[in-house]
Protein backbone atom coordinates (compact mmCIF):
# COMPACT_ATOMS: atom_id res chain seq x y z
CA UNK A 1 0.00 0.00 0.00
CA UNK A 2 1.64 3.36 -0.91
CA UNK A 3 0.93 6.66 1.23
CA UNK A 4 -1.83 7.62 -0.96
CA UNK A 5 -3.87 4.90 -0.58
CA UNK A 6 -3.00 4.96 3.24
CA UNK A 7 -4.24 7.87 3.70
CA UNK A 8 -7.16 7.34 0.67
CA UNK A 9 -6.46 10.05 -1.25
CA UNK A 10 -5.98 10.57 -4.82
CA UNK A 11 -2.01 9.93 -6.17
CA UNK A 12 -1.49 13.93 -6.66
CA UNK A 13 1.02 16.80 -5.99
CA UNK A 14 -1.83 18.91 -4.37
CA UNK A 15 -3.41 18.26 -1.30
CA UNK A 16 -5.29 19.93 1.03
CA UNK A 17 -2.80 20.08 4.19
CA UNK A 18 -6.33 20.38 6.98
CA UNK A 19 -7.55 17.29 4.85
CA UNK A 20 -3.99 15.01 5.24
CA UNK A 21 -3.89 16.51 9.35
CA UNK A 22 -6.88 15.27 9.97
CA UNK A 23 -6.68 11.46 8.58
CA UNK A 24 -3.43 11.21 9.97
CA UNK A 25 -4.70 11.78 13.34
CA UNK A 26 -8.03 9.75 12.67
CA UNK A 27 -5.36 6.97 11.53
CA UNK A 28 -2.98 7.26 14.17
CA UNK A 29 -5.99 6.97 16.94
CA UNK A 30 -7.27 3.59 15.40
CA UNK A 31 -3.37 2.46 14.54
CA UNK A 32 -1.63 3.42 18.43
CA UNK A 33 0.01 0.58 19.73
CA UNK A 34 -1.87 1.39 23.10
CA UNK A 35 -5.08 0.41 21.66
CA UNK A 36 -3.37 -3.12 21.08
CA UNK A 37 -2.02 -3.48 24.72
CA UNK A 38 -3.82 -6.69 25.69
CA UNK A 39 -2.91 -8.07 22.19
CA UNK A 40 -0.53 -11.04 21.52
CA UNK A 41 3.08 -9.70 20.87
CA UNK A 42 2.72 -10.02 17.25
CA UNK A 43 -0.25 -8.16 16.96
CA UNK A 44 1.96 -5.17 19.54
CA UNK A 45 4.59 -5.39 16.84
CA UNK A 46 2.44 -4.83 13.76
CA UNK A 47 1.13 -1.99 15.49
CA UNK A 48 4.13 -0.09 15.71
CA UNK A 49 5.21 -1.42 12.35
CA UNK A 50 1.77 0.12 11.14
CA UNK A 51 2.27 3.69 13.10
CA UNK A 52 6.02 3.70 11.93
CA UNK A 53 4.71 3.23 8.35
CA UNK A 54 2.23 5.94 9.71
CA UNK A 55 4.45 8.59 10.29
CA UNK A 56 6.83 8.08 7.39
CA UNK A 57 4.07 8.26 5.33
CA UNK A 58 2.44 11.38 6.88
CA UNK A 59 6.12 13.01 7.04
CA UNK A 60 6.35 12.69 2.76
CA UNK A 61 3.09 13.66 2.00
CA UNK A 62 2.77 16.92 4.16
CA UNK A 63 6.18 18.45 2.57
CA UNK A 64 5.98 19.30 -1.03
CA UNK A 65 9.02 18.62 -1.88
CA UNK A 66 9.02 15.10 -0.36
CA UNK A 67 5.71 14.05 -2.09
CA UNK A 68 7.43 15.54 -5.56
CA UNK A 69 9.75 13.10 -4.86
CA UNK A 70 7.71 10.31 -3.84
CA UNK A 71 5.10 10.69 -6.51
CA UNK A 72 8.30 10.43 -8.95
CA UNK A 73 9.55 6.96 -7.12
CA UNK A 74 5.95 5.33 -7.93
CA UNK A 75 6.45 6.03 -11.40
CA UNK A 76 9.81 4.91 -11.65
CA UNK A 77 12.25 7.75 -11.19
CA UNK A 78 14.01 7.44 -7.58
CA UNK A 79 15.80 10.56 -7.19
CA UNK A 80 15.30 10.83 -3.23
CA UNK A 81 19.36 10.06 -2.54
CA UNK A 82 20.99 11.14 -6.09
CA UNK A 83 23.65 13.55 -5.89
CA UNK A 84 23.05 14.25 -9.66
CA UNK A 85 23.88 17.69 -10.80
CA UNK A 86 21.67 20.65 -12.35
CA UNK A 87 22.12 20.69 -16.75
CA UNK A 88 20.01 24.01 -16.98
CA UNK A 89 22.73 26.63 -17.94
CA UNK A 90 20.43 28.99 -16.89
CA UNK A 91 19.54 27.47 -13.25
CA UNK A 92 23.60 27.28 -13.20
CA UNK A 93 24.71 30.68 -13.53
CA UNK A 94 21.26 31.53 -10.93
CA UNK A 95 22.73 29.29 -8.76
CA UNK A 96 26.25 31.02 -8.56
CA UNK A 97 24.37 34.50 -8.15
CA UNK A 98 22.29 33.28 -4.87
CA UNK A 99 25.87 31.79 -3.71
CA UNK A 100 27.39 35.20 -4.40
CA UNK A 101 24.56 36.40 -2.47
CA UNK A 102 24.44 34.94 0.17
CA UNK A 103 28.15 36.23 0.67
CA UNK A 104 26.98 39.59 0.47
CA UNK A 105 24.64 38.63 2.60
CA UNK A 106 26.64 37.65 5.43
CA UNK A 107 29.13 40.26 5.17
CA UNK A 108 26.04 43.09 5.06
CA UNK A 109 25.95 45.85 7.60
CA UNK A 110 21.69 45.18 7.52
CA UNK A 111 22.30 41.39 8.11
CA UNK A 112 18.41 41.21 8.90
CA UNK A 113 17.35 43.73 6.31
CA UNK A 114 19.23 41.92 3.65
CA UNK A 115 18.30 37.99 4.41
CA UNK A 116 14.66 39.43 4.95
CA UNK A 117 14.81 40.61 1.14
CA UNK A 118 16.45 37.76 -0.22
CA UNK A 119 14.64 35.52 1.91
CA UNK A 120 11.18 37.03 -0.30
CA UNK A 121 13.05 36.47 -3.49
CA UNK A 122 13.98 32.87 -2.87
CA UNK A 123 10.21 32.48 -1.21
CA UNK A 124 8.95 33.85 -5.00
CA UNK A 125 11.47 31.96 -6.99
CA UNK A 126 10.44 28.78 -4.69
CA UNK A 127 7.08 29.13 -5.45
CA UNK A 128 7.17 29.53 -9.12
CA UNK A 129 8.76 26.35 -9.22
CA UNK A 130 6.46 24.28 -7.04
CA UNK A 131 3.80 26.03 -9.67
CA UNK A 132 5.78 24.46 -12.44
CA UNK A 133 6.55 21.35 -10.47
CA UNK A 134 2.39 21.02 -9.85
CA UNK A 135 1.54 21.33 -13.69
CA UNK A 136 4.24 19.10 -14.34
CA UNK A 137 3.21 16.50 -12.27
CA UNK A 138 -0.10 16.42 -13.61
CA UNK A 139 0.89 14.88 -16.79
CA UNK A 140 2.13 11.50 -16.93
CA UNK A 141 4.37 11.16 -19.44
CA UNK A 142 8.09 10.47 -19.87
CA UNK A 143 8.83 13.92 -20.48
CA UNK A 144 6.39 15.56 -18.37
CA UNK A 145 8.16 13.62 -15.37
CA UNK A 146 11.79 14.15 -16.41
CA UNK A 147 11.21 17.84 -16.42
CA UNK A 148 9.17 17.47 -13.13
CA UNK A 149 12.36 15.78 -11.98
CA UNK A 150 14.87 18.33 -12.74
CA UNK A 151 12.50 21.01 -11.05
CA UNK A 152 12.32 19.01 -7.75
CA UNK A 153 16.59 19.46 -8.28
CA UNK A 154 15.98 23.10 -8.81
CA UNK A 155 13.88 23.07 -5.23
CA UNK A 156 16.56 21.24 -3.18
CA UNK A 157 18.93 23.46 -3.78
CA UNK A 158 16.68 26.06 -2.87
CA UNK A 159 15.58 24.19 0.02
CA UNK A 160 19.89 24.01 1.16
CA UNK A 161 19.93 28.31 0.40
CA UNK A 162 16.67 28.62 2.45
CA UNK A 163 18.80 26.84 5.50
CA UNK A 164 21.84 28.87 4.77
CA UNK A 165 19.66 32.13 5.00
CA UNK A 166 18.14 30.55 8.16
CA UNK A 167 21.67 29.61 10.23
CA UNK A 168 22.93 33.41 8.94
CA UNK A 169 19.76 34.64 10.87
CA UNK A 170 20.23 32.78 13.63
CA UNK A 171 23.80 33.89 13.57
CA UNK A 172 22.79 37.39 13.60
CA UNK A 173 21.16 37.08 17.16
């Protein structure tokens, strides 16, 4: 059984957070090992084999990024642990910018000021590309998912600038 059909919902990017919260708690209440107690010992361990299975799924489905990524391993492509690189020239040379950036950044006078406004540029950049990343992932195909692929790249590395903008804030207190 995958997470989707864990959690009964249709095998999609977008999903209504509330909607995932609340069967993952109606779940978890009828899965807790506690309610098993008085069980035999392999009906304890199944329990916490089912709330493990639980949680990891409710972990990847609430993150976008995660279910991207998921939603890409049931259809084939595991990219979850790759370490492949970027081959958009033009996601490159953005890529050196934030880095160059993010030394300004760090060397600023307005260290709040300044990871506050490039903190709303990656936010707008970010979300542009889970917009991309949604349409992408409603189609299918081969293609469809190899570009959906090297926009859930993209993200991680905006997800690794979004925690370097994060320690340099809480450096600056």
């Amino acid at each position: 059984m995958n997470h989707f059909e864990l959690f009964d919902l249709p095998q999609q990017f977008t999903l209504d957070a509330a909607d995932l919260q609340q069967r993952y708690r109606q779940l978890q209440q009828a899965m807790h090992p506690d309610r098993f107690a008085s069980s035999g010992e392999r009906e304890k361990l199944r329990a916490v084999q089912r709330t493990a299975q639980l949680n990891d799924a409710y972990q990847t489905l609430r993150k976008p990024l995660s279910r991207a990524e998921y939603i890409l391993t049931l259809r084939g492509i595991d990219i979850r642990h790759e370490q492949q690189t970027i081959s958009d020239p033009e996601f490159l040379m953005a890529q050196m910018e934030w880095r160059e950036r993010l030394e300004e950044v760090a060397a600023s006078n307005d260290l709040l000021a300044d990871i506050g406004r490039a903190e709303k540029d990656l936010l707008e950049q970010t979300a542009a590309l889970q917009s991309e990343l949604e349409q992408l992932l409603e189609q299918p195909t081969d293609s469809a998912n190899d570009a959906a692929t090297e926009v859930v790249r993209k993200l991680k590395f905006m997800h690794k600038l979004r925690n370097e903008l994060e320690r340099l804030e809480e450096q600056a207190y």
